[in-house]
Protein backbone atom coordinates (compact mmCIF):
# COMPACT_ATOMS: atom_id res chain seq x y z
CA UNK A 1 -19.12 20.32 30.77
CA UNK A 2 -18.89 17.03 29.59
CA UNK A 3 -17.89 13.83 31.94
CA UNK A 4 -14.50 11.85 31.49
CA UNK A 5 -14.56 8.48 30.88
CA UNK A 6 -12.81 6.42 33.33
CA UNK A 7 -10.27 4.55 33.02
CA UNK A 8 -10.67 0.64 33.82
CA UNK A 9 -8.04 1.25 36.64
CA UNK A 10 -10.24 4.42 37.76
CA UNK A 11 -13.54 1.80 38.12
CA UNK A 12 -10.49 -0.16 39.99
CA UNK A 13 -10.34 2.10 42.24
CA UNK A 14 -13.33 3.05 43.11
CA UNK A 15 -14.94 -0.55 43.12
CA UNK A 16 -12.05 -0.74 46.06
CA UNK A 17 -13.74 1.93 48.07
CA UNK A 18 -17.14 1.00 47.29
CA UNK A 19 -15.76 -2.18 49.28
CA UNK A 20 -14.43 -0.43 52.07
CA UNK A 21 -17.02 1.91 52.49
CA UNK A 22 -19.51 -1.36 52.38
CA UNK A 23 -17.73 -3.00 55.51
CA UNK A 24 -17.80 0.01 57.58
CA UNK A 25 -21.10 1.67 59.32
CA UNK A 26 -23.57 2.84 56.35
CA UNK A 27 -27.08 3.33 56.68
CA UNK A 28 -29.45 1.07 54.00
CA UNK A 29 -30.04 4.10 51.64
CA UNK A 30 -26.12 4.74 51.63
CA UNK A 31 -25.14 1.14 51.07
CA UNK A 32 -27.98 0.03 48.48
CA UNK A 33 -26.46 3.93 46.03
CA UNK A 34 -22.83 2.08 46.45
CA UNK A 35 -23.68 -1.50 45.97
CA UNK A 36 -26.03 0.12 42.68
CA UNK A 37 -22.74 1.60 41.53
CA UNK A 38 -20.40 -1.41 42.28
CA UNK A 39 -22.13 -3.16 39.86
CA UNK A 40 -22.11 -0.82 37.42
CA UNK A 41 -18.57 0.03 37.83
CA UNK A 42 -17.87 -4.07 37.67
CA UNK A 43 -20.06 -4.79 34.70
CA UNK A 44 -18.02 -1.76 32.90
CA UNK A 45 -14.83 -3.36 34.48
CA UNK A 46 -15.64 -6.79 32.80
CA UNK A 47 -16.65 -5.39 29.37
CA UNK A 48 -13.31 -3.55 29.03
CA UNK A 49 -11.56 -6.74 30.34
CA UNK A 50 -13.64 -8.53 27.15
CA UNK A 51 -12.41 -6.31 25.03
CA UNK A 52 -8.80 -6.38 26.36
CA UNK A 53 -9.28 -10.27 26.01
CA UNK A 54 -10.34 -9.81 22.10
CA UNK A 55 -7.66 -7.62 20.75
CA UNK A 56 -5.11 -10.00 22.20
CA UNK A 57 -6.50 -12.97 20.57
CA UNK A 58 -6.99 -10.97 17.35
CA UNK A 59 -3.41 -9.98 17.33
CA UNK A 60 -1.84 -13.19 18.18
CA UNK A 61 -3.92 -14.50 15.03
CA UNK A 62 -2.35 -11.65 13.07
CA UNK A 63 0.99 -12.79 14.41
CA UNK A 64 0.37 -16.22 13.87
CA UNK A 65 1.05 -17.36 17.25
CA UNK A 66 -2.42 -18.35 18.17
C-alpha cells in the first residue's frame, strides 16, 4: 500500500501538534522523533511554499503584470 502525499496544509497541521506536543511533558527520546520530524515537515512546508512563490511569478510574467 503505497503512502499519500500530504498536502502542505496536512504538514500544517501536523507541524502544529508537533508544537503542542513539544510544550507539554515528553521524555528526550519522544521529543528529539518530533523535533526530527518538524523539520522535515517544515523544510517540505518551505519547498512547496518556493514553488507556490515560482508559479506566481511565472504567471504574472505570462500576464504581463510583473
Amino acid at each position: 500500500m503505497s503512502k499519500k502525499k500530504s498536502t502542505f496544509e496536512d504538514s500544517l497541521h501536523r507541524l502544529e501538534k508537533i508544537s503542542e506536543l513539544l510544550e507539554s511533558e515528553t521524555d528526550l527520546d519522544e521529543s528529539i522523533k518530533l523535533y526530527e520530524e518538524g523539520v522535515k515537515l517544515s523544510k517540505e512546508c518551505y519547498k512547496k511554499l518556493a514553488e507556490a512563490e515560482l508559479k506566481i511569478t511565472e504567471l504574472k510574467k505570462e500576464l504581463g503584470t510583473d
